[in-house]
Protein backbone atom coordinates (compact mmCIF):
# COMPACT_ATOMS: atom_id res chain seq x y z
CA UNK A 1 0.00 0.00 0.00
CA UNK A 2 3.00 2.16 0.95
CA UNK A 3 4.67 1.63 -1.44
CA UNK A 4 1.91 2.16 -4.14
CA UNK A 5 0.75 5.48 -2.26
CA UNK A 6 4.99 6.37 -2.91
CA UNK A 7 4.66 5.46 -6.88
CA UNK A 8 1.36 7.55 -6.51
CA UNK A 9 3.47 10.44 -5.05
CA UNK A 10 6.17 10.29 -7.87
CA UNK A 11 3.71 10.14 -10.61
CA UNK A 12 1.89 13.01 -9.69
CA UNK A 13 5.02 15.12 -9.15
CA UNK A 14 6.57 13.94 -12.45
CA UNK A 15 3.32 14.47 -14.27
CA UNK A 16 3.56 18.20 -11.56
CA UNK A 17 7.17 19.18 -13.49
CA UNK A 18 5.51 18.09 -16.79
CA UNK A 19 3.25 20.46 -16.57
CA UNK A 20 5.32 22.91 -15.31
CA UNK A 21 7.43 22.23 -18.35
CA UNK A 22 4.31 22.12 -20.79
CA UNK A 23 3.23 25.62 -18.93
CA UNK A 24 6.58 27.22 -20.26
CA UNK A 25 6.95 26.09 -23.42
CA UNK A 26 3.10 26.97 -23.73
CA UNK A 27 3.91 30.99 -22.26
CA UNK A 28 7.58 30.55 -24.78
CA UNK A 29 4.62 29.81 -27.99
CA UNK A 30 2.78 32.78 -26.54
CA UNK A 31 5.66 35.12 -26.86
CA UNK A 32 6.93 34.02 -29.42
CA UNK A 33 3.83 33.76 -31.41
CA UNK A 34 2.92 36.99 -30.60
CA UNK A 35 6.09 38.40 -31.46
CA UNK A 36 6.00 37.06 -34.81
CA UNK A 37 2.82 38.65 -35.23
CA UNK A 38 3.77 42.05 -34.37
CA UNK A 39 6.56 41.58 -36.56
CA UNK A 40 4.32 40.65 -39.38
CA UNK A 41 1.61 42.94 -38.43
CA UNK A 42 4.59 45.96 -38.84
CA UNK A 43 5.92 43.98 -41.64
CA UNK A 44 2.49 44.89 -43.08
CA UNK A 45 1.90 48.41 -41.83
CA UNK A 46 5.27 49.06 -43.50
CA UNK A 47 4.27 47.28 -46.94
CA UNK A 48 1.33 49.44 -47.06
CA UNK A 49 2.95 52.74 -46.57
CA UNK A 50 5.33 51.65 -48.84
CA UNK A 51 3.10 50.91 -51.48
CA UNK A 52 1.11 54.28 -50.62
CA UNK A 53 4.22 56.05 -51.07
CA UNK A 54 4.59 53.97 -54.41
CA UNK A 55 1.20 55.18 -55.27
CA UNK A 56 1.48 58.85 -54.45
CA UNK A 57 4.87 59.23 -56.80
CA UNK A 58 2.98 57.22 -59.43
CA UNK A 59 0.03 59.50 -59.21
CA UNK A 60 2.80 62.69 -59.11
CA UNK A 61 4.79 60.81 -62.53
CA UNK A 62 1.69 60.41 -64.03
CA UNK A 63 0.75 64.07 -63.73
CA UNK A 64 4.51 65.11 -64.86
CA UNK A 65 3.53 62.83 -68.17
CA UNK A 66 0.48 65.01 -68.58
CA UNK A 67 2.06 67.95 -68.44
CA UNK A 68 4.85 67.15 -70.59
CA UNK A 69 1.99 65.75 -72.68
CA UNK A 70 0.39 69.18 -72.95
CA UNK A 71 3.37 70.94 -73.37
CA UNK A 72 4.47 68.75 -76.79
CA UNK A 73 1.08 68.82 -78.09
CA UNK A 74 1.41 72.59 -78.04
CA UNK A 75 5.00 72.95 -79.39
CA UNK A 76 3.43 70.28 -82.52
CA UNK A 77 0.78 72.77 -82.95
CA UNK A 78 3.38 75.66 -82.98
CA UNK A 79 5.73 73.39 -85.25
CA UNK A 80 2.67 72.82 -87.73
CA UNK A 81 1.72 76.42 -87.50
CA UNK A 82 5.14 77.45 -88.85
CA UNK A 83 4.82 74.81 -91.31
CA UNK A 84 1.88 76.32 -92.68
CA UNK A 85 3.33 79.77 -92.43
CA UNK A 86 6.77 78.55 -94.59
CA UNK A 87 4.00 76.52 -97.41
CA UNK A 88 2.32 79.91 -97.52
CA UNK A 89 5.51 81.74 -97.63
CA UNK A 90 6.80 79.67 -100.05
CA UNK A 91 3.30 79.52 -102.67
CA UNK A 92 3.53 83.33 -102.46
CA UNK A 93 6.95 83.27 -103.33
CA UNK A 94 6.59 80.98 -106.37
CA UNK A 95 3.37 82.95 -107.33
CA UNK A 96 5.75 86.06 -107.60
CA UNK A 97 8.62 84.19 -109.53
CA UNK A 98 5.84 83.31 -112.16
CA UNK A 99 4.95 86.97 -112.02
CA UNK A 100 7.88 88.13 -112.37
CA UNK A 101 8.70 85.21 -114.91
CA UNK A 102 5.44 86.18 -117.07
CA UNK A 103 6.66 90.16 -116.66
CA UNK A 104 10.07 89.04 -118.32
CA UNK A 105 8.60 87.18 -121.20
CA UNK A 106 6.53 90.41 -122.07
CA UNK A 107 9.30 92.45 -121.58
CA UNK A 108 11.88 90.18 -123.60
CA UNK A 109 9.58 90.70 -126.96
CA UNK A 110 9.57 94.16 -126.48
CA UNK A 111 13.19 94.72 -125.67
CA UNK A 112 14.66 92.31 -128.47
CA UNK A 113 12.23 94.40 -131.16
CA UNK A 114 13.80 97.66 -129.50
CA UNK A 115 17.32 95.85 -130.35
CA UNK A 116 16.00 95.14 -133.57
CA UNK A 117 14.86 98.18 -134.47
CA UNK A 118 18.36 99.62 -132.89
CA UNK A 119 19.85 97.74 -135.73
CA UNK A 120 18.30 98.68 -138.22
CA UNK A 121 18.16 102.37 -137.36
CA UNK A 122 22.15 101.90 -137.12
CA UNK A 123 22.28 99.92 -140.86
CA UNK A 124 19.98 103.07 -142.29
CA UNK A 125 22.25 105.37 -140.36
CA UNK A 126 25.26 103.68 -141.99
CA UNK A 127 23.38 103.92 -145.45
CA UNK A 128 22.17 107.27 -145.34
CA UNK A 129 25.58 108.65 -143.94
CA UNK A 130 27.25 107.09 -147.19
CA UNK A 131 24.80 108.13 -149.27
CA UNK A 132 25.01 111.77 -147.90
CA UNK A 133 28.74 111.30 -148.26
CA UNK A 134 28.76 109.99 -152.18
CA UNK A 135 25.99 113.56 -152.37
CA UNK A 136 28.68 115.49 -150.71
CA UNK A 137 31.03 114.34 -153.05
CA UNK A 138 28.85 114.75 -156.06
CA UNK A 139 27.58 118.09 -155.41
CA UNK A 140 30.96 119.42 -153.97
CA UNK A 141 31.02 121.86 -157.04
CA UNK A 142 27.29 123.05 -156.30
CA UNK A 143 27.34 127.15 -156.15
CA UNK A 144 26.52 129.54 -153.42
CA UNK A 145 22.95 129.67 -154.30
CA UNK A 146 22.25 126.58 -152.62
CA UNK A 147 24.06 127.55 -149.42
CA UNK A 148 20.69 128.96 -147.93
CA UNK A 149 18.73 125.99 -148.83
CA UNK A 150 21.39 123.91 -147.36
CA UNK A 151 21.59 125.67 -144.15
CA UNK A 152 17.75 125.68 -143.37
CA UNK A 153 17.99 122.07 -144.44
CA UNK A 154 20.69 121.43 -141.86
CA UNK A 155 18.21 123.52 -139.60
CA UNK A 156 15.47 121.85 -140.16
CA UNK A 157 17.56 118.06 -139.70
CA UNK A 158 18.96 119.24 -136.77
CA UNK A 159 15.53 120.40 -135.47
CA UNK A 160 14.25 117.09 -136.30
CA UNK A 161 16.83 115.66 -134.96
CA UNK A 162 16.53 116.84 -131.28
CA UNK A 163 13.17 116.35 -131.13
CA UNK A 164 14.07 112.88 -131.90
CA UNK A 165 16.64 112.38 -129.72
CA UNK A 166 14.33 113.31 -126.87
CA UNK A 167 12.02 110.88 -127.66
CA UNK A 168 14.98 108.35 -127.76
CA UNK A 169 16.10 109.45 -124.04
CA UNK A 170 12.11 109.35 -123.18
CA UNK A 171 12.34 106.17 -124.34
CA UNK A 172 15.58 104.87 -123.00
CA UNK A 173 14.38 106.57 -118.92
CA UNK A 174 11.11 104.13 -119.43
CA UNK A 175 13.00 101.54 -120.68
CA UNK A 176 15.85 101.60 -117.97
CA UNK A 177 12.84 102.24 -115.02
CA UNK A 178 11.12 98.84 -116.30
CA UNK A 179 14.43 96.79 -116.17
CA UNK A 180 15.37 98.30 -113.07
CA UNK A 181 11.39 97.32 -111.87
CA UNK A 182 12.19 93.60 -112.97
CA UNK A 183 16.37 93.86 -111.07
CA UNK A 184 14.64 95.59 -107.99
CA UNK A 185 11.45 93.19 -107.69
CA UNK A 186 13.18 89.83 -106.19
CA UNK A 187 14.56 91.33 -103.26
CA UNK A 188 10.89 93.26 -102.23
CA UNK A 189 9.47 89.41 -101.68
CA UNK A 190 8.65 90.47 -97.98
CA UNK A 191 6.22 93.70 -98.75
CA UNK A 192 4.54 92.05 -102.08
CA UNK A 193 1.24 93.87 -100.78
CA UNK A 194 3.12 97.39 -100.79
CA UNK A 195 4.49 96.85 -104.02
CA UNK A 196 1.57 95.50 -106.07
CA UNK A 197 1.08 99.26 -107.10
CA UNK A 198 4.04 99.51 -108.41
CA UNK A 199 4.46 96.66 -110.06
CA UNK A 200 1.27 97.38 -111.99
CA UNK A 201 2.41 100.78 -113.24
CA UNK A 202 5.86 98.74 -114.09
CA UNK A 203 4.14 96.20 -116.11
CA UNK A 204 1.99 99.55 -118.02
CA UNK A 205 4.55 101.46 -118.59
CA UNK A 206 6.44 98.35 -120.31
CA UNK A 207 3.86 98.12 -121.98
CA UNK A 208 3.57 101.69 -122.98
CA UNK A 209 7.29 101.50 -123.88
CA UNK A 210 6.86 99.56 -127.19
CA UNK A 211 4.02 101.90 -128.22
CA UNK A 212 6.27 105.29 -127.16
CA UNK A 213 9.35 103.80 -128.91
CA UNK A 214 7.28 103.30 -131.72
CA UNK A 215 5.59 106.67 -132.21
CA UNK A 216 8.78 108.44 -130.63
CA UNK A 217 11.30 106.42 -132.31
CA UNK A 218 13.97 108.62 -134.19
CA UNK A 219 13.72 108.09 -137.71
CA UNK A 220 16.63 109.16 -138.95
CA UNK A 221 15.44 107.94 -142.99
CA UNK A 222 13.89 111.02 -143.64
CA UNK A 223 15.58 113.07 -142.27
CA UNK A 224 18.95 111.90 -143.12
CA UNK A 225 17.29 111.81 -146.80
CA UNK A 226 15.94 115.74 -146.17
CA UNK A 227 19.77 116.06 -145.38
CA UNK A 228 20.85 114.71 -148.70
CA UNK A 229 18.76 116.52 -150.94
CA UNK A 230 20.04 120.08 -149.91
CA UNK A 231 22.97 119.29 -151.42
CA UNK A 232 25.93 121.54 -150.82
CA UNK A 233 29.69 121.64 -151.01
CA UNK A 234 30.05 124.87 -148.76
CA UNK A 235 29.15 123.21 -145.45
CA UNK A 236 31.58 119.85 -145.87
CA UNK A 237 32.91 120.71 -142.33
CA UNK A 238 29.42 121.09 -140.90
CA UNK A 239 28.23 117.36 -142.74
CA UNK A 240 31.57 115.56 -141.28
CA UNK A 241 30.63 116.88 -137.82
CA UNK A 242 27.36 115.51 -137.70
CA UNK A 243 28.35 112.30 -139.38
CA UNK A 244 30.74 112.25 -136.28
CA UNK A 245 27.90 113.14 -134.33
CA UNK A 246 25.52 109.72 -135.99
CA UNK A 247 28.37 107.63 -135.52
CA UNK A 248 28.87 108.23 -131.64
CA UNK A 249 24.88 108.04 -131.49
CA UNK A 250 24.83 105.05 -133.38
CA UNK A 251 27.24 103.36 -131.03
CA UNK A 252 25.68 104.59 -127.67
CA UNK A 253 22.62 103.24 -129.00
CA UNK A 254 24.87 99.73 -129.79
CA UNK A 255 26.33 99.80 -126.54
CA UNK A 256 22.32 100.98 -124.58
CA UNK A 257 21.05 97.43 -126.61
CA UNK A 258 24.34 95.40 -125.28
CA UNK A 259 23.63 96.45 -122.26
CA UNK A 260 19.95 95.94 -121.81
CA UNK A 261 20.77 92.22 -122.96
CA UNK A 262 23.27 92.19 -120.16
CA UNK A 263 20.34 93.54 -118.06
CA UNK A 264 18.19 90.50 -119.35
CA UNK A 265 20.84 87.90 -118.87
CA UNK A 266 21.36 89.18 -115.17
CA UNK A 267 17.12 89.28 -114.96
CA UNK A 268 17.57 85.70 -115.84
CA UNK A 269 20.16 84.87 -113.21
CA UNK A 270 18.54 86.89 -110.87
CA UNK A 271 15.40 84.72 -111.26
CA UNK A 272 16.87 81.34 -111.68
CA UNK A 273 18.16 82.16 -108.05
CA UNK A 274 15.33 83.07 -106.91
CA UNK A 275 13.61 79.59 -108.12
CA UNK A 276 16.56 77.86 -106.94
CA UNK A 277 16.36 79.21 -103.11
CA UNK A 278 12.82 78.50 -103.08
CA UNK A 279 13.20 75.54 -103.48
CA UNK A 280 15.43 75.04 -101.36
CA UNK A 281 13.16 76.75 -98.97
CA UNK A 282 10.41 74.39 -99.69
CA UNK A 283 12.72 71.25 -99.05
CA UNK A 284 14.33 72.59 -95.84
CA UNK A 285 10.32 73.41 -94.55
CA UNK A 286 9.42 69.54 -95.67
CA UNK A 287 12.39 68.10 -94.01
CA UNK A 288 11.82 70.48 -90.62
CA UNK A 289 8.33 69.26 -90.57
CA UNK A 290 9.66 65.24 -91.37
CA UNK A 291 11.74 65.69 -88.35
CA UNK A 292 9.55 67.29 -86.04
CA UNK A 293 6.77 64.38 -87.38
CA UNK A 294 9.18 62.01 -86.24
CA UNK A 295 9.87 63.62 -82.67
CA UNK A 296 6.31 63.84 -82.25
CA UNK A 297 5.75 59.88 -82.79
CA UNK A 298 8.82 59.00 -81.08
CA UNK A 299 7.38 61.08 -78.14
CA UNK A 300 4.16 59.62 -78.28
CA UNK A 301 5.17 56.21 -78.33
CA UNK A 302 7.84 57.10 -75.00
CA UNK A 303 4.46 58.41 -73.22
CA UNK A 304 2.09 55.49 -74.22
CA UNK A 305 5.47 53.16 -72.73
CA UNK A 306 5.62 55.04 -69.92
CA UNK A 307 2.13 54.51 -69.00
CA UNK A 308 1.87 51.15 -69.18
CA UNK A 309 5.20 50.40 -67.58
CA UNK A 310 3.60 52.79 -64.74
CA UNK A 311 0.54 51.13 -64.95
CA UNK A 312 1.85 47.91 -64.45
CA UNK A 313 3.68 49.48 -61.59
CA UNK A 314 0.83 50.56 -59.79
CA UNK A 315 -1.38 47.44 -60.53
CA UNK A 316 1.71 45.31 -58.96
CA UNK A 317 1.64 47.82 -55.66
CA UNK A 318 -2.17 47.64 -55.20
CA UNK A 319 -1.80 44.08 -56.04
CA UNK A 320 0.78 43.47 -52.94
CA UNK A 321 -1.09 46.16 -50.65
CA UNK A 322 -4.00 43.92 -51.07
CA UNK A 323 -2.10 40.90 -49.81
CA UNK A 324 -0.48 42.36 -47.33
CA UNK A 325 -3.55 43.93 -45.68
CA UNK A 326 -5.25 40.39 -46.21
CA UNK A 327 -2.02 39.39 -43.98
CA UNK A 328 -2.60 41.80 -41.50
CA UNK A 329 -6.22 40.45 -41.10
CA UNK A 330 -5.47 36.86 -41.00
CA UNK A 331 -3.17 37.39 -38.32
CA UNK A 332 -5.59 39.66 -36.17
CA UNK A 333 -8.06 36.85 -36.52
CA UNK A 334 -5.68 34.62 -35.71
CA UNK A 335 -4.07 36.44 -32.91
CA UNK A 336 -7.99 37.11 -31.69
CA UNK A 337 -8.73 33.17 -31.79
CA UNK A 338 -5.45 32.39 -29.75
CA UNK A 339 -6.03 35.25 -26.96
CA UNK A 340 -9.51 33.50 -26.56
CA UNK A 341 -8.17 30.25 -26.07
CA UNK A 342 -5.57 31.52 -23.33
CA UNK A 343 -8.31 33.39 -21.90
CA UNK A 344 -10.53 30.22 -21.93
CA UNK A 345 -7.71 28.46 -20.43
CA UNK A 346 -7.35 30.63 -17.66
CA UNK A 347 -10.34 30.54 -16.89
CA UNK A 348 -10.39 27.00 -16.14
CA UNK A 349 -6.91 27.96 -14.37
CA UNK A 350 -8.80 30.09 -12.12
CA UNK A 351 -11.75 27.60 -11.69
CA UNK A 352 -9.41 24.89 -10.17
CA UNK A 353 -7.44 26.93 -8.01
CA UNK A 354 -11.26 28.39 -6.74
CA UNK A 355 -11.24 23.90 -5.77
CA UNK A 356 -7.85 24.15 -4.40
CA UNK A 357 -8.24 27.14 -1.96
CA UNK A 358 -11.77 25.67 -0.62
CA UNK A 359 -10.15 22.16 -0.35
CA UNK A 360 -6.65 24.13 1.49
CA UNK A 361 -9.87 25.92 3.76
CA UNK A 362 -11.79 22.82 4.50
CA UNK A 363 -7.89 20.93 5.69
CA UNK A 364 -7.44 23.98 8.14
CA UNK A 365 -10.70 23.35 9.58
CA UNK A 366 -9.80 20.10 9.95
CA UNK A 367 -6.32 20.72 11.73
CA UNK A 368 -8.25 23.27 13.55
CA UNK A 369 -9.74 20.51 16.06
CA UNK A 370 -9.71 19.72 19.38
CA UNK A 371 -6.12 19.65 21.32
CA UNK A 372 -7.50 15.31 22.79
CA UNK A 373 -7.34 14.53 19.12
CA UNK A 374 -4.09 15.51 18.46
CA UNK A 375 -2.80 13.65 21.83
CA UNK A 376 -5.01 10.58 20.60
CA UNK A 377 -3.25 10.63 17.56
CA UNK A 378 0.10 10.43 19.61
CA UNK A 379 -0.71 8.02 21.55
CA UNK A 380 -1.76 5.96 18.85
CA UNK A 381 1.33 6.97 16.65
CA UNK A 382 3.48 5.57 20.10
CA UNK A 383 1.80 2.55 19.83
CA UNK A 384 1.74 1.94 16.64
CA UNK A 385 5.16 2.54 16.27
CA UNK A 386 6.02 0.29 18.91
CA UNK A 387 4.09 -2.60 17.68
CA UNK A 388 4.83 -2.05 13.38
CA UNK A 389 7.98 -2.14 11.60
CA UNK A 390 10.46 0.02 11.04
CA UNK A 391 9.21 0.06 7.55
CA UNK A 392 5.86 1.08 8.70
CA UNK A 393 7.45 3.55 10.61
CA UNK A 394 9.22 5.10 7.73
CA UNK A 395 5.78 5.50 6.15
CA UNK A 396 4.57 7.46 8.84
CA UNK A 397 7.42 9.74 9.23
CA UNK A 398 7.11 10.59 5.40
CA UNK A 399 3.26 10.83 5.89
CA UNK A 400 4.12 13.74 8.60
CA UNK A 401 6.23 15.24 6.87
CA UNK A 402 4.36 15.39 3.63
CA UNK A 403 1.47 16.79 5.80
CA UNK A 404 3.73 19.89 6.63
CA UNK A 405 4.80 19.90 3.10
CA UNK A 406 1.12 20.41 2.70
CA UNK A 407 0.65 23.39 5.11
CA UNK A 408 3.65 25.01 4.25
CA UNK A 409 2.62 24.87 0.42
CA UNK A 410 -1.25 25.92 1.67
CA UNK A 411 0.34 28.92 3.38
CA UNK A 412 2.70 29.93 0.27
CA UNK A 413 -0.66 29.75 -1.94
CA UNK A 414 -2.74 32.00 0.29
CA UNK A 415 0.36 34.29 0.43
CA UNK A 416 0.66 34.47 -3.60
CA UNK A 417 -2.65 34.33 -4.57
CA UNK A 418 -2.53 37.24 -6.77
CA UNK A 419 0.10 36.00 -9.07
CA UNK A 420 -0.13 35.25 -12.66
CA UNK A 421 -3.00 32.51 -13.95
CA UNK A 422 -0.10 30.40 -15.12
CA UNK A 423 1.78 29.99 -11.88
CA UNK A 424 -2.47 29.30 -9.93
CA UNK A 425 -2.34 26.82 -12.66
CA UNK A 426 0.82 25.06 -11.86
CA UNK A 427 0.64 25.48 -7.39
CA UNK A 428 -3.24 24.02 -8.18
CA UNK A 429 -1.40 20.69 -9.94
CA UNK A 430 1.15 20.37 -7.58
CA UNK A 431 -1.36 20.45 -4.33
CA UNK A 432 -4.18 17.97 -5.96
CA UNK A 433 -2.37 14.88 -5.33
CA UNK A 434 -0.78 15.91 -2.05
CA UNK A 435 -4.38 17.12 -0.52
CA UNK A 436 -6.07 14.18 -2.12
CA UNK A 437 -3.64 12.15 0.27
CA UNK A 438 -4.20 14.20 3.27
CA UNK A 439 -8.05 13.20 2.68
CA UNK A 440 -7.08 9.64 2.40
């Protein structure tokens, strides 16, 4: 019986130390459960401000990209306004160079039949001036009678001959005014309004030119032929001064024609420049407006990149935001769950140490009794020991002492009976089997 009572004993305060053992590794879980979840449950507040922050300079990049946006879409409506400006710059430009061109072919006519007519003036000046000399020769033996005749004659040519002449400069100023209108009118490109006016009275008074030239044109046939009939030998000195006098008009009038075609020739340059340049105008406006066609898709297609890269971005944040506040939750819940099963734990702690203190109460009353019982038991004890074994004896002895074991532990209990559930828990374990025996 002892010794079963003894195996008793040691069971219940191995199975005591096991759950001593069981309680901390249980309150080691604890802590370190909830340790890992605070550090998940920061792990997760700092996920989400991270992807916030994410979010927020996504939202600002995306804004930059509109305004950027904005910003090229105006310069490519400032680039294609200039392009229109250069076409329109460039179609009034060739509009004038056909102008001008259609100017020059009127005035080429008019100034090769002036050249003509030049030439032929100068052959019948040539002619006449022989003829007159082969007269001068022939009547060189006239009398003095005819020295009158021949003197109003000369009179009358040179008369003639002035009013002529003016005519010729009248026609040469209008002439020179028209080709210096053509020289003059490709650099005037920039105020083609202003000089419309002018170009108008240009164009009539080329036109006017051929009809002046015409009606005011020396001709020098009749009155070089007026000159030949008054024949005279008297005035040979007179006759070879004028001759002089054709011949030096005859070659200004070579060298005014020479240089009007110089004037045309240069009008031509002047022209095929002018065609050449806008040309290159209108190549150097397409090629502008090629390149700034191709920096406008090239820009395009960087923004349309960039906002699906960013997209993607920001789909991926909200994406792990999402998990990690699902994290957050499955840990409260699970945190929440394990903080209900401690507190329904210590409950049950607290509802068996409530059966420990009343069973510690109801042993005091017991050793509480009369002083004859306590001397009964002595007496009995004496006897006892005297008539059992030493073995028996031994029994006893560790029954007493286990007894005060008992008290001792009761007192400790009622001393620390506002300590933690954990250690109620553990003080209730180790006094069930030892007040169970007392009972026994």
């Amino acid at each position: 019986m002892c010794t079963l009572k003894l195996s008793e004993i040691y069971l219940q305060t191995l199975s005591k130390e096991r759950a001593l053992t069981e309680l901390c590794e249980l309150q080691k879980d604890k802590e370190q459960y909830e340790s890992a979840a605070k550090l998940a449950l920061s792990r997760a507040v700092e996920a989400k401000l991270k992807a916030e922050e994410a979010l927020c300079e996504l939202q600002c990049t995306r804004q930059r990209s509109e305004t950027e946006r904005e910003r090229l879409s105006l310069l490519s409506a400032q680039s294609q306004n200039e392009v229109l400006e250069l076409l329109g710059r460039h179609e009034a430009a060739l509009s004038r160079i056909e102008e001008l061109e259609e100017n020059f072919r009127v005035s080429k006519p008019q100034q090769t039949k002036v050249t003509e007519q030049g030439m032929q003036d100068q052959q019948n000046c040539t002619k006449i001036y022989g003829e007159n000399v082969q007269h001068e020769e022939e009547d060189r033996d006239t009398g003095d009678e005819e020295e009158e005749e021949d003197d109003h004659n000369v009179e009358r040519t040179s008369s003639g001959f002035h009013e002529h002449l003016g005519n010729f400069k009248d026609w040469h100023r209008d002439l020179q005014e028209c080709l210096s209108t053509i020289l003059e009118e490709p650099e005037d490109l920039k105020n083609m309004d202003q000089n419309d006016d002018i170009a108008r009275w240009n164009l009539d008074s080329c036109h006017r030119s051929p009809g002046t030239s015409e009606s005011s044109r020396f001709d020098l046939t009749p009155l070089l032929e007026g000159h030949a009939s008054g024949t005279t030998s008297t005035s040979t000195n007179r006759h070879v001064e004028e001759a002089g006098w054709l011949k030096q008009l005859l070659t200004e009038v070579t060298m005014t024609s020479r240089a009007y075609q110089a004037r045309c020739t240069e009008v031509e340059g002047l022209l095929e420049d002018e065609r050449a340049a806008s040309n290159k105008q209108a190549e150097a406006s397409a090629r502008h407006l090629q390149r700034l066609h191709g920096q406008l898709k090239s820009l395009r297609e960087e923004l349309e990149s960039l906002g699906v890269e960013k997209a993607l971005e920001l789909n991926e944040a909200r994406r792990e935001l999402e998990e990690a506040r699902l994290e957050a939750q499955r840990l409260r819940l699970d945190f929440e769950e394990a903080a209900m099963g401690r507190e329904a734990d210590i409950a049950s702690l607290q509802e068996e140490f409530g059966h420990a203190r009343a069973n510690l109460q109801r042993e005091r009353s017991k050793k509480q009794a009369p002083v004859w019982n306590t001397s009964w038991n002595s007496s009995v004890h004496s006897k006892s020991s005297r008539e059992t074994s030493p073995r028996l004896h031994g029994m006893v002895l560790e029954g007493s002492s286990l007894t005060y074991e008992i008290l001792h532990v009761s007192n400790d209990v009622l001393r620390y009976c506002k300590l933690s559930p954990q250690l109620i828990q553990l003080i209730a374990d180790m006094l069930k089997p030892r007040i169970s025996q007392c009972i026994q």
